[in-house]
PDB file of N, CA and C in Angstrom:
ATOM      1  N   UNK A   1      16.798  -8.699  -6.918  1.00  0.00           N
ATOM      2  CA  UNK A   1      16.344  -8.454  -5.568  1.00  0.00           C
ATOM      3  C   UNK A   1      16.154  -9.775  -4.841  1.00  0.00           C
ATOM      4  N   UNK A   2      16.215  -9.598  -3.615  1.00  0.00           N
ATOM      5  CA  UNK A   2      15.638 -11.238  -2.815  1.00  0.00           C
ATOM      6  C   UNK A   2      15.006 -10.290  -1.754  1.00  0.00           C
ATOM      7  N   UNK A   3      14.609 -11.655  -1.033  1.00  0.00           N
ATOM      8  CA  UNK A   3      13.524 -11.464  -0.318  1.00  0.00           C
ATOM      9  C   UNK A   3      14.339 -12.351   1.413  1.00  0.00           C
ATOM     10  N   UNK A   4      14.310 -11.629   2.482  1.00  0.00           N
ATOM     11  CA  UNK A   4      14.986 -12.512   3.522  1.00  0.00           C
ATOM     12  C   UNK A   4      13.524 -13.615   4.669  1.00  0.00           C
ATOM     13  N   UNK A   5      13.378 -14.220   4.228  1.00  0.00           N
ATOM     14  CA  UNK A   5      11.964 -14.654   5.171  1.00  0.00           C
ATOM     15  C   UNK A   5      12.647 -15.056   6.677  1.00  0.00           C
ATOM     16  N   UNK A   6      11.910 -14.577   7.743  1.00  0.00           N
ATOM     17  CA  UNK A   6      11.647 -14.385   8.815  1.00  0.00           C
ATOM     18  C   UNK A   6      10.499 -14.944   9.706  1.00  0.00           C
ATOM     19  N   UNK A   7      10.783 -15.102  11.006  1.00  0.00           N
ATOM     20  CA  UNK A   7       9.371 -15.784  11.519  1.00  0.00           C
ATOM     21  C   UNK A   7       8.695 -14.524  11.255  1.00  0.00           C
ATOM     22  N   UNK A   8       9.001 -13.175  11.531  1.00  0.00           N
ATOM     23  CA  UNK A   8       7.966 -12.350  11.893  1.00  0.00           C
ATOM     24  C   UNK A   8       7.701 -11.825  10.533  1.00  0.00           C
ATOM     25  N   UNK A   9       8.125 -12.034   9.734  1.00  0.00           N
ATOM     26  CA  UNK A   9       7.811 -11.316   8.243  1.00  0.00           C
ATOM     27  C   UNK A   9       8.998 -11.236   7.148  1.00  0.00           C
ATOM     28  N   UNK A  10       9.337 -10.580   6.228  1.00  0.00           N
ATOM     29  CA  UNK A  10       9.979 -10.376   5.003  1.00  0.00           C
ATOM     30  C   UNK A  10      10.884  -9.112   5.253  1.00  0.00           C
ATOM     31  N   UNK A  11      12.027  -8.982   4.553  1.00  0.00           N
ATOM     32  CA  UNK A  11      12.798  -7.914   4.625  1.00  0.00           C
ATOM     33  C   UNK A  11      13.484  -7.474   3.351  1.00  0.00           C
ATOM     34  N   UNK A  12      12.908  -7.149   2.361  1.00  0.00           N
ATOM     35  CA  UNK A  12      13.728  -6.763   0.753  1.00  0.00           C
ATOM     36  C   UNK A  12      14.849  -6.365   0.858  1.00  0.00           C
ATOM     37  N   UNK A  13      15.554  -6.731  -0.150  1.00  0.00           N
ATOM     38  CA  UNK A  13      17.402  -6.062  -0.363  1.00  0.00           C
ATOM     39  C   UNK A  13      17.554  -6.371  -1.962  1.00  0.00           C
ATOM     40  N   UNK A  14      18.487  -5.759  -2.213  1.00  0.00           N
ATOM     41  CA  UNK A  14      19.114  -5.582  -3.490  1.00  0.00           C
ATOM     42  C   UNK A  14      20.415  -6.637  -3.439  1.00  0.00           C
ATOM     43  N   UNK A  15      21.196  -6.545  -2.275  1.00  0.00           N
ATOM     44  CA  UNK A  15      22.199  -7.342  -2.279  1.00  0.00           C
ATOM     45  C   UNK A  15      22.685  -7.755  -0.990  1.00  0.00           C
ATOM     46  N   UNK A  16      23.422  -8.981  -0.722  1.00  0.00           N
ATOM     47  CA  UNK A  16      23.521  -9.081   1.024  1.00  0.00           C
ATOM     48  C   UNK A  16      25.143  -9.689   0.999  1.00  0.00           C
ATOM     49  N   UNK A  17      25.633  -9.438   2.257  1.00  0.00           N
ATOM     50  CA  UNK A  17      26.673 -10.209   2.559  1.00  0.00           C
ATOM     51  C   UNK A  17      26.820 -11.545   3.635  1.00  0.00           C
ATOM     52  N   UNK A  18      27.881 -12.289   2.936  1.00  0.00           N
ATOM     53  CA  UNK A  18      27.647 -13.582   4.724  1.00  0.00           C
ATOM     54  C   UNK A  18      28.265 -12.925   5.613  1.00  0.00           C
ATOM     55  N   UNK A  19      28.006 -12.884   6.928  1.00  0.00           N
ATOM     56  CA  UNK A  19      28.981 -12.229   8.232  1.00  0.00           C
ATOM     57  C   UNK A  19      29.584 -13.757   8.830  1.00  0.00           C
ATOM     58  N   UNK A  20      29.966 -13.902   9.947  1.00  0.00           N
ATOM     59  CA  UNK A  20      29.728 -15.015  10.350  1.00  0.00           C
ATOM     60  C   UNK A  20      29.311 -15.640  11.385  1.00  0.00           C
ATOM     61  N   UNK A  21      27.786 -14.448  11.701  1.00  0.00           N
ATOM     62  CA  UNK A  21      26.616 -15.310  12.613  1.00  0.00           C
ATOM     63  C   UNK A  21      25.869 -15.047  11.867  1.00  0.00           C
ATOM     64  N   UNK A  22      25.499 -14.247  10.338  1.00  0.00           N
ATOM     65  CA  UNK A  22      24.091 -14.004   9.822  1.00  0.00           C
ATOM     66  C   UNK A  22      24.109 -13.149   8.459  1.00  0.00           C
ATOM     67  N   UNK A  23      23.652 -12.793   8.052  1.00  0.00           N
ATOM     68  CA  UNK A  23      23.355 -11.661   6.668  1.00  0.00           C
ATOM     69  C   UNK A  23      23.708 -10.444   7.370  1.00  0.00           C
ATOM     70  N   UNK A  24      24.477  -9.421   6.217  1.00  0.00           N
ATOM     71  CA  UNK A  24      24.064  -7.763   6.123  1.00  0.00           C
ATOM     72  C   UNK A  24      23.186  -8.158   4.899  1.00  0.00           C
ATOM     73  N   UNK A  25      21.918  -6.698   4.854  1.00  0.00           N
ATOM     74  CA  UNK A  25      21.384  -6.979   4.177  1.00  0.00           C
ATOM     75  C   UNK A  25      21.224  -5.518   3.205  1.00  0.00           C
ATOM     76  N   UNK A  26      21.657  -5.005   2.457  1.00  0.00           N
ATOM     77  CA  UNK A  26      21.656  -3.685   1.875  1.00  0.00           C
ATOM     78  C   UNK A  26      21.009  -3.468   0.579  1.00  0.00           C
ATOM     79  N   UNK A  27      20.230  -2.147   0.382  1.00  0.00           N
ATOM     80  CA  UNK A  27      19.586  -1.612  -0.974  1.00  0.00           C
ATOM     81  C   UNK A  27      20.264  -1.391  -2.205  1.00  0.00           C
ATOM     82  N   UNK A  28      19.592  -0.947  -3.133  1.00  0.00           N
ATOM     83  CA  UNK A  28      19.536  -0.326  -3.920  1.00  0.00           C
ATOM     84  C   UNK A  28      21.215   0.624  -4.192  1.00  0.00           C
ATOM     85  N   UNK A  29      21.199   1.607  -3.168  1.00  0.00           N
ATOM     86  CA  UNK A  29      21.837   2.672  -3.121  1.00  0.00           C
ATOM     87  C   UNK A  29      23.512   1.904  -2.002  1.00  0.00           C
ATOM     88  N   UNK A  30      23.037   0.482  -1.794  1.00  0.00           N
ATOM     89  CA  UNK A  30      24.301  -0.058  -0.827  1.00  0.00           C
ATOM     90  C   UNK A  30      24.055   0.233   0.209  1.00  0.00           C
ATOM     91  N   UNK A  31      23.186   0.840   1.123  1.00  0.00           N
ATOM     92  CA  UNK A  31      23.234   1.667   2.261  1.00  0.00           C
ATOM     93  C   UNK A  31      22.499   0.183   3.155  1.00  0.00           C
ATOM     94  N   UNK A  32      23.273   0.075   4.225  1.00  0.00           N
ATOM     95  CA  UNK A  32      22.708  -1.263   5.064  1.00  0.00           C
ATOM     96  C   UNK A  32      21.753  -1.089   5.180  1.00  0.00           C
ATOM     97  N   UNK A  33      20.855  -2.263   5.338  1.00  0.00           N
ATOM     98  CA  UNK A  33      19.345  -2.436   5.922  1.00  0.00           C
ATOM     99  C   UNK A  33      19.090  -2.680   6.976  1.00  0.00           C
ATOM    100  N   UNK A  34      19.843  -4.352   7.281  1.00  0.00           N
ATOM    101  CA  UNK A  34      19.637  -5.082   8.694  1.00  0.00           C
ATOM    102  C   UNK A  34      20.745  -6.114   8.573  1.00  0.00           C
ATOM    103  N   UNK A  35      20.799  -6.418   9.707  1.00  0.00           N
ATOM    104  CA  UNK A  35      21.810  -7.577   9.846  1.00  0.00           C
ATOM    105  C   UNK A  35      20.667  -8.891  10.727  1.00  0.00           C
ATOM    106  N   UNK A  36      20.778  -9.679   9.921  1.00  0.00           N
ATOM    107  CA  UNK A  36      19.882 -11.124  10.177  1.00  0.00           C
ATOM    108  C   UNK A  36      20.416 -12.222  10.865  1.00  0.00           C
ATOM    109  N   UNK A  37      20.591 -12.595  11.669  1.00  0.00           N
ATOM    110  CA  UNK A  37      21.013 -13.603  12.290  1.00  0.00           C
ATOM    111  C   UNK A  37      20.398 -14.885  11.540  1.00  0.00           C
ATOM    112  N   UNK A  38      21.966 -15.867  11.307  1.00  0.00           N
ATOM    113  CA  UNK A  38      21.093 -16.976  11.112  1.00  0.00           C
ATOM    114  C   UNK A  38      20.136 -17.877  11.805  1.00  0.00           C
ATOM    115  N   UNK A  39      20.263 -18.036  12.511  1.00  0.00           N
ATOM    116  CA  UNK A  39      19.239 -18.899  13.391  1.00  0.00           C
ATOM    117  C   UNK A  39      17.517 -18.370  13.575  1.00  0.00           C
ATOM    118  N   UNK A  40      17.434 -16.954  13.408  1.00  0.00           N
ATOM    119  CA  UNK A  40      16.150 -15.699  12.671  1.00  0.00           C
ATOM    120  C   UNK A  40      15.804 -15.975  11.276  1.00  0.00           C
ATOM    121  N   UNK A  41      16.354 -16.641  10.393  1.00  0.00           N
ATOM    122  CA  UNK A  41      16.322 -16.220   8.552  1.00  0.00           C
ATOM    123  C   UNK A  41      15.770 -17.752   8.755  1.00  0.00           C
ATOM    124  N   UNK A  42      15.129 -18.240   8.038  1.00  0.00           N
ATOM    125  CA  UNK A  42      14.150 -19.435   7.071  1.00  0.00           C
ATOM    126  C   UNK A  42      14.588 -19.259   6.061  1.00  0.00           C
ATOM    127  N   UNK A  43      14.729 -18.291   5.171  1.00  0.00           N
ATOM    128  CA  UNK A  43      15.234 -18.624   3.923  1.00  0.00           C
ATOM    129  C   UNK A  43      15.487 -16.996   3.692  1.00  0.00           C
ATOM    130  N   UNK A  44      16.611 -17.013   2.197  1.00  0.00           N
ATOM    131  CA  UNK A  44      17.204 -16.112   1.331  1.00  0.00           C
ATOM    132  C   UNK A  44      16.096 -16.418   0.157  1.00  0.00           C
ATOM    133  N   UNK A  45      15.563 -15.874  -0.825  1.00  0.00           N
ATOM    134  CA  UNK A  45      15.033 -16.221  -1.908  1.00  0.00           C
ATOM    135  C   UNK A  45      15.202 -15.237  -2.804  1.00  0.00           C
ATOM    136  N   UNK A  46      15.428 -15.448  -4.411  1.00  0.00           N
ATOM    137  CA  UNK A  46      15.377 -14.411  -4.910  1.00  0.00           C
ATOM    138  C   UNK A  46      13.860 -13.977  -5.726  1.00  0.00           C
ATOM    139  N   UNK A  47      13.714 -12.806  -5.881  1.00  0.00           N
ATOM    140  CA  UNK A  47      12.595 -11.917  -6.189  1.00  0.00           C
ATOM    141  C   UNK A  47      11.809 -13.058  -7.934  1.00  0.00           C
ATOM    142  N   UNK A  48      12.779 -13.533  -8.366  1.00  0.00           N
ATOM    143  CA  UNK A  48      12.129 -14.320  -9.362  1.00  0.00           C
ATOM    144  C   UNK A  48      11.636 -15.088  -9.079  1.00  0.00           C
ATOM    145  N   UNK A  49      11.204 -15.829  -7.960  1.00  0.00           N
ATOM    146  CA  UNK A  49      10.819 -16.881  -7.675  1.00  0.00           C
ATOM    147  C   UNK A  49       8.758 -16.800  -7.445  1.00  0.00           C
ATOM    148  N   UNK A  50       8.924 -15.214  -7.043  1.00  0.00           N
ATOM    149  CA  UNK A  50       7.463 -14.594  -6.933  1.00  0.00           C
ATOM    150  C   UNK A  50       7.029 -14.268  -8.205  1.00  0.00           C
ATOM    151  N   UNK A  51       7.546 -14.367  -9.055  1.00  0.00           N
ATOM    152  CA  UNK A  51       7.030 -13.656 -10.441  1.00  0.00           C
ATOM    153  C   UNK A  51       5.322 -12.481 -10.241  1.00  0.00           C
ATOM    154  N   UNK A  52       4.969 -12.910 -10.681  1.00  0.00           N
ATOM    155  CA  UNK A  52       3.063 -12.277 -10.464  1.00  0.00           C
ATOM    156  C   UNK A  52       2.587 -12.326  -9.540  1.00  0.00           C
ATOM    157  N   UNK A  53       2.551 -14.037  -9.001  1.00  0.00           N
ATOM    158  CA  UNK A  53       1.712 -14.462  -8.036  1.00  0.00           C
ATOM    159  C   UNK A  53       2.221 -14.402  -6.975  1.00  0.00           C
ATOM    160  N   UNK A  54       1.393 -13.615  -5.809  1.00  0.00           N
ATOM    161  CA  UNK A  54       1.689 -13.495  -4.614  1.00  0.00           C
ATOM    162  C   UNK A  54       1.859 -14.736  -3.618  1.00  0.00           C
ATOM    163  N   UNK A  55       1.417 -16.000  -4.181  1.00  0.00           N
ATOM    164  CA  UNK A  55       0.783 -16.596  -2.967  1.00  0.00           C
ATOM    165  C   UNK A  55       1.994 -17.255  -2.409  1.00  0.00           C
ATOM    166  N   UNK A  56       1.762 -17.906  -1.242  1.00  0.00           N
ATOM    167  CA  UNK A  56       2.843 -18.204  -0.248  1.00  0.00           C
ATOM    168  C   UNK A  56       3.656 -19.249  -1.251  1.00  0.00           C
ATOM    169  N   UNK A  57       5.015 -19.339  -1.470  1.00  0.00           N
ATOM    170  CA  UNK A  57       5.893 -20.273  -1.759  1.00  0.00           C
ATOM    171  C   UNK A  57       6.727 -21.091  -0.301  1.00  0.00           C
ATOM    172  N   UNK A  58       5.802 -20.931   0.700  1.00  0.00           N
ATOM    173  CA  UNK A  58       6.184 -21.789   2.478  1.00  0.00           C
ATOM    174  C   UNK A  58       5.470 -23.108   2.165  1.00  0.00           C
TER     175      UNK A  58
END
């Protein structure tokens, strides 16, 4: 899983594609989520990086 960080918050996905102004961002089941503009996204991260601890990795 990753995690898409955002100014306004977080957006989970299972798997994403590059477009070429930004991310698709799709589940589990493949079914799109959102499409992210790059110049909107701070970072891609993947879900291992949170292990347990919640606290901010910013």
């Amino acid at each position: 899983m990753f995690r898409a960080l955002l100014p306004e918050g977080q957006i989970r996905c299972d798997r994403y594609e590059n477009a070429e102004k930004g991310l698709e961002l799709y589940d589990e089941d493949d079914q799109f989520i959102a499409f992210v503009p790059y110049s909107n996204l701070h970072a891609l991260v993947s879900e291992d990086v949170y292990g347990e601890d919640e606290r901010s990795i910013m």
